[in-house]
Structures are given as C-alpha cells and as structure tokens.
N, C-alpha and C. Protein backbone atom coordinates (compact mmCIF):
# COMPACT_ATOMS: atom_id res chain seq x y z
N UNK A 1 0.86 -1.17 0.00
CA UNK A 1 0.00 0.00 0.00
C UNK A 1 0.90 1.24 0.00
N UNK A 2 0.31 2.37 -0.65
CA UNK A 2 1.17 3.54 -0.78
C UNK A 2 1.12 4.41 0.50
N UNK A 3 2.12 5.34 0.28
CA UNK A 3 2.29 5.92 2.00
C UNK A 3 1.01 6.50 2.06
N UNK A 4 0.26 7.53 0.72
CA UNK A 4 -0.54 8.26 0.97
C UNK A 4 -2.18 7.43 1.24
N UNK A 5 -2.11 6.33 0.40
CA UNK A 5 -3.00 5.77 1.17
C UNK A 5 -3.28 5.17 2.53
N UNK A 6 -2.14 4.67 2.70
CA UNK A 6 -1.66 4.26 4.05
C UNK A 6 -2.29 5.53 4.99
N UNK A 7 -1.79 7.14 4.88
CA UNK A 7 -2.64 8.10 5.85
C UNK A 7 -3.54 8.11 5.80
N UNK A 8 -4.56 7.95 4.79
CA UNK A 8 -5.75 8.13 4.34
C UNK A 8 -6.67 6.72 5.10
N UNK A 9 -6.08 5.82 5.06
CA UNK A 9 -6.50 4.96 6.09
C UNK A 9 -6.32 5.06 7.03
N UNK A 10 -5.41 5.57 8.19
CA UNK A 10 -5.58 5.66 9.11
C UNK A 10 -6.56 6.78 9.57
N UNK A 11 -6.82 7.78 8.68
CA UNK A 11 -7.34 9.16 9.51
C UNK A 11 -9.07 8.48 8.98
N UNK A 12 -8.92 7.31 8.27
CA UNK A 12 -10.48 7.12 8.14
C UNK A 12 -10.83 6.02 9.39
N UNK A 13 -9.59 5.73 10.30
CA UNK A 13 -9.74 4.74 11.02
C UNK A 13 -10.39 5.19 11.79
N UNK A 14 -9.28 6.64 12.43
CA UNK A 14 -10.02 7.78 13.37
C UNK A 14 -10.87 7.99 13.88
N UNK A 15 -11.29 8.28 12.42
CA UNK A 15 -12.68 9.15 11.70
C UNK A 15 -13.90 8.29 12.44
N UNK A 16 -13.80 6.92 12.27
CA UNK A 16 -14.89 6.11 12.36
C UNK A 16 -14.45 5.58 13.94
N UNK A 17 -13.58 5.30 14.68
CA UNK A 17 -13.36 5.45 16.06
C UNK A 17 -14.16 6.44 16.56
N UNK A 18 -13.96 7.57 16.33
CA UNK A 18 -14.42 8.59 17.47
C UNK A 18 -15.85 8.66 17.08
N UNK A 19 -16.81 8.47 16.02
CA UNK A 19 -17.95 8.24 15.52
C UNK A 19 -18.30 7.16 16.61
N UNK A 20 -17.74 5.73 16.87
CA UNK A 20 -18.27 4.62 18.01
C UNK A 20 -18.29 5.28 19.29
N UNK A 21 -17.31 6.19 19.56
CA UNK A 21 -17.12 7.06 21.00
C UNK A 21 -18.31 7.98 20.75
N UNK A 22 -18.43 8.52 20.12
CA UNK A 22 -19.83 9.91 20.21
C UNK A 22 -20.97 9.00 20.88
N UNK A 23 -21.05 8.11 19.55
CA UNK A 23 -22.48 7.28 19.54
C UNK A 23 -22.81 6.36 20.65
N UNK A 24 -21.37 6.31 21.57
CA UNK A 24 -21.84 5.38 23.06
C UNK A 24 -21.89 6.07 23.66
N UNK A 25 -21.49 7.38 23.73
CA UNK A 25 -21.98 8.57 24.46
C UNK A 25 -23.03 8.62 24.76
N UNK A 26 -23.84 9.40 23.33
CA UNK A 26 -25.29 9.42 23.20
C UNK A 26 -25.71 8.42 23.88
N UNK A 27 -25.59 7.10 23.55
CA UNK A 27 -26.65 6.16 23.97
C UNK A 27 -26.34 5.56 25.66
N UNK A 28 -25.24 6.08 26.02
CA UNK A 28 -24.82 5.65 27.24
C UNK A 28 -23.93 4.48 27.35
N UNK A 29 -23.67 4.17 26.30
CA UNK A 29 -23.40 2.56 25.84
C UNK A 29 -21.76 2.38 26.38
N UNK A 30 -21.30 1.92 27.03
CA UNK A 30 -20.33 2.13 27.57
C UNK A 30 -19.00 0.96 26.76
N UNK A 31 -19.75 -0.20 26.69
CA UNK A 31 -18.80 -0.82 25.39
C UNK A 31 -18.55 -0.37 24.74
N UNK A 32 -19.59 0.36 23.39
CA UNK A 32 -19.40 1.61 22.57
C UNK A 32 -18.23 2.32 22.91
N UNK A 33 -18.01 2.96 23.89
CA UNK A 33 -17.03 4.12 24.36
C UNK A 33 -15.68 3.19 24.12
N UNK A 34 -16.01 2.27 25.06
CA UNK A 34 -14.53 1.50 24.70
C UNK A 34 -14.13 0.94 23.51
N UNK A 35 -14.88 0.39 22.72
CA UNK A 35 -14.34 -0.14 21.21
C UNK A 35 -13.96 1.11 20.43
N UNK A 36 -14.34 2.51 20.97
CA UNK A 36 -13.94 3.31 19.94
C UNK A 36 -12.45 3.99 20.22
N UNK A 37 -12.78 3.35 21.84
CA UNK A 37 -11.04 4.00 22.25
C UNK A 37 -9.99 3.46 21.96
N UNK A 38 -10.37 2.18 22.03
CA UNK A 38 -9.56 1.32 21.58
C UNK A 38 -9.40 1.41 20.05
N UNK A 39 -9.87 1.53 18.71
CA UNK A 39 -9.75 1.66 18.16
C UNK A 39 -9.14 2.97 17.49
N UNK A 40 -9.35 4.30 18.11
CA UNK A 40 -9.04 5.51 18.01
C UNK A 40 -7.39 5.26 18.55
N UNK A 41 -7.02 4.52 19.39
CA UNK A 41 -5.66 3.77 20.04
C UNK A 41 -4.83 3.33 18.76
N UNK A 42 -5.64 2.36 17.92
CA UNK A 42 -4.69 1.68 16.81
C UNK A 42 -4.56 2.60 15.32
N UNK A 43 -5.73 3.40 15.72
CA UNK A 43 -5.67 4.63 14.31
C UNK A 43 -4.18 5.43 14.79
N UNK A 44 -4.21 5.84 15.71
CA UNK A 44 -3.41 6.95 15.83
C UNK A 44 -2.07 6.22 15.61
N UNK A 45 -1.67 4.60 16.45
CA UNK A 45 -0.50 3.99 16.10
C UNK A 45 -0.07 3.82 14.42
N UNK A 46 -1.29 3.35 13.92
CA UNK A 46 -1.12 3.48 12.18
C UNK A 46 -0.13 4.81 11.56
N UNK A 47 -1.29 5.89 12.25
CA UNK A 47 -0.73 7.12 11.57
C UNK A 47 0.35 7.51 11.78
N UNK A 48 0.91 7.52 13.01
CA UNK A 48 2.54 7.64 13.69
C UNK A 48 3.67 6.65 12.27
N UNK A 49 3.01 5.37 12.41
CA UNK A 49 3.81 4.59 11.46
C UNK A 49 3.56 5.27 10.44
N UNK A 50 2.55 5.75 9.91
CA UNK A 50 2.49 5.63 7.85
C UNK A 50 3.25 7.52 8.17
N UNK A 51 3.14 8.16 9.55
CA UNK A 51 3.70 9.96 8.79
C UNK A 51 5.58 9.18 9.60
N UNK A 52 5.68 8.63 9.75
CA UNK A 52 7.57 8.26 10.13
C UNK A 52 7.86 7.52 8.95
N UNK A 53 7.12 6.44 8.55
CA UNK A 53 7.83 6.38 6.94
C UNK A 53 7.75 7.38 6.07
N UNK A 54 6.66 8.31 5.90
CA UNK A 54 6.54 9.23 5.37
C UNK A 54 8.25 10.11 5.26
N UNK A 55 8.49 10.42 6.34
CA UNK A 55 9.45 11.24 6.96
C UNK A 55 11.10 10.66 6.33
N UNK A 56 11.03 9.30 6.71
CA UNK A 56 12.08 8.61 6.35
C UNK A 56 12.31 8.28 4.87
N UNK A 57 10.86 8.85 3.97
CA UNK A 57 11.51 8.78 2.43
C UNK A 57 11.40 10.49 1.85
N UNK A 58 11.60 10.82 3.14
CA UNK A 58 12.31 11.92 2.75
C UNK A 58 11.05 13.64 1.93
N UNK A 59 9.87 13.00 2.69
CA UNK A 59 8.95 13.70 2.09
C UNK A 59 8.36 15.05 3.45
C-alpha cells in the first residue's frame, strides 16, 4: 500500500473510532465508548507509522 493511502487509512480509522465514542456517548453505551477507544488507540498507532515512513523517504 502507498504511504498516501496508508494516511488516508488511518485518519479514516479515526474518523470512524471517534464516531463509536460519540455514539456510546449518546446512547450511554459504555462498550461503545470502549471499542472506539480502543480503536481511536490503533488509528493513531497506524498514523505515527504511515507519517515516520513518510518522513524517512524523505517527504
């Protein structure tokens, strides 16, 4: 996968993490809250990786 898709996936990982966090909000749903933290957890690790390769080819 390319670097720029590579960001583009992660910030859609995000994107849709913090969407599970709103929406267990709203509903009180407290699993909700956590699958999105947890997931908002592995978006952000993605993105660290795909903007440090980024970095390392020199862009």
């Amino acid at each position: 996968m390319g670097r720029q898709a590579e960001l583009v996936r992660a910030l859609a990982m995000r994107a849709s993490a913090a969407k599970l966090k709103s929406d267990g909000a709203a509903l009180g749903d407290e699993r909700l809250k956590e699958e999105g933290r947890r997931r908002e957890a592995a978006a952000r690790s993605v993105l660290a990786d795909a903007r440090a390769s980024r970095r390392a080819a020199g862009r």
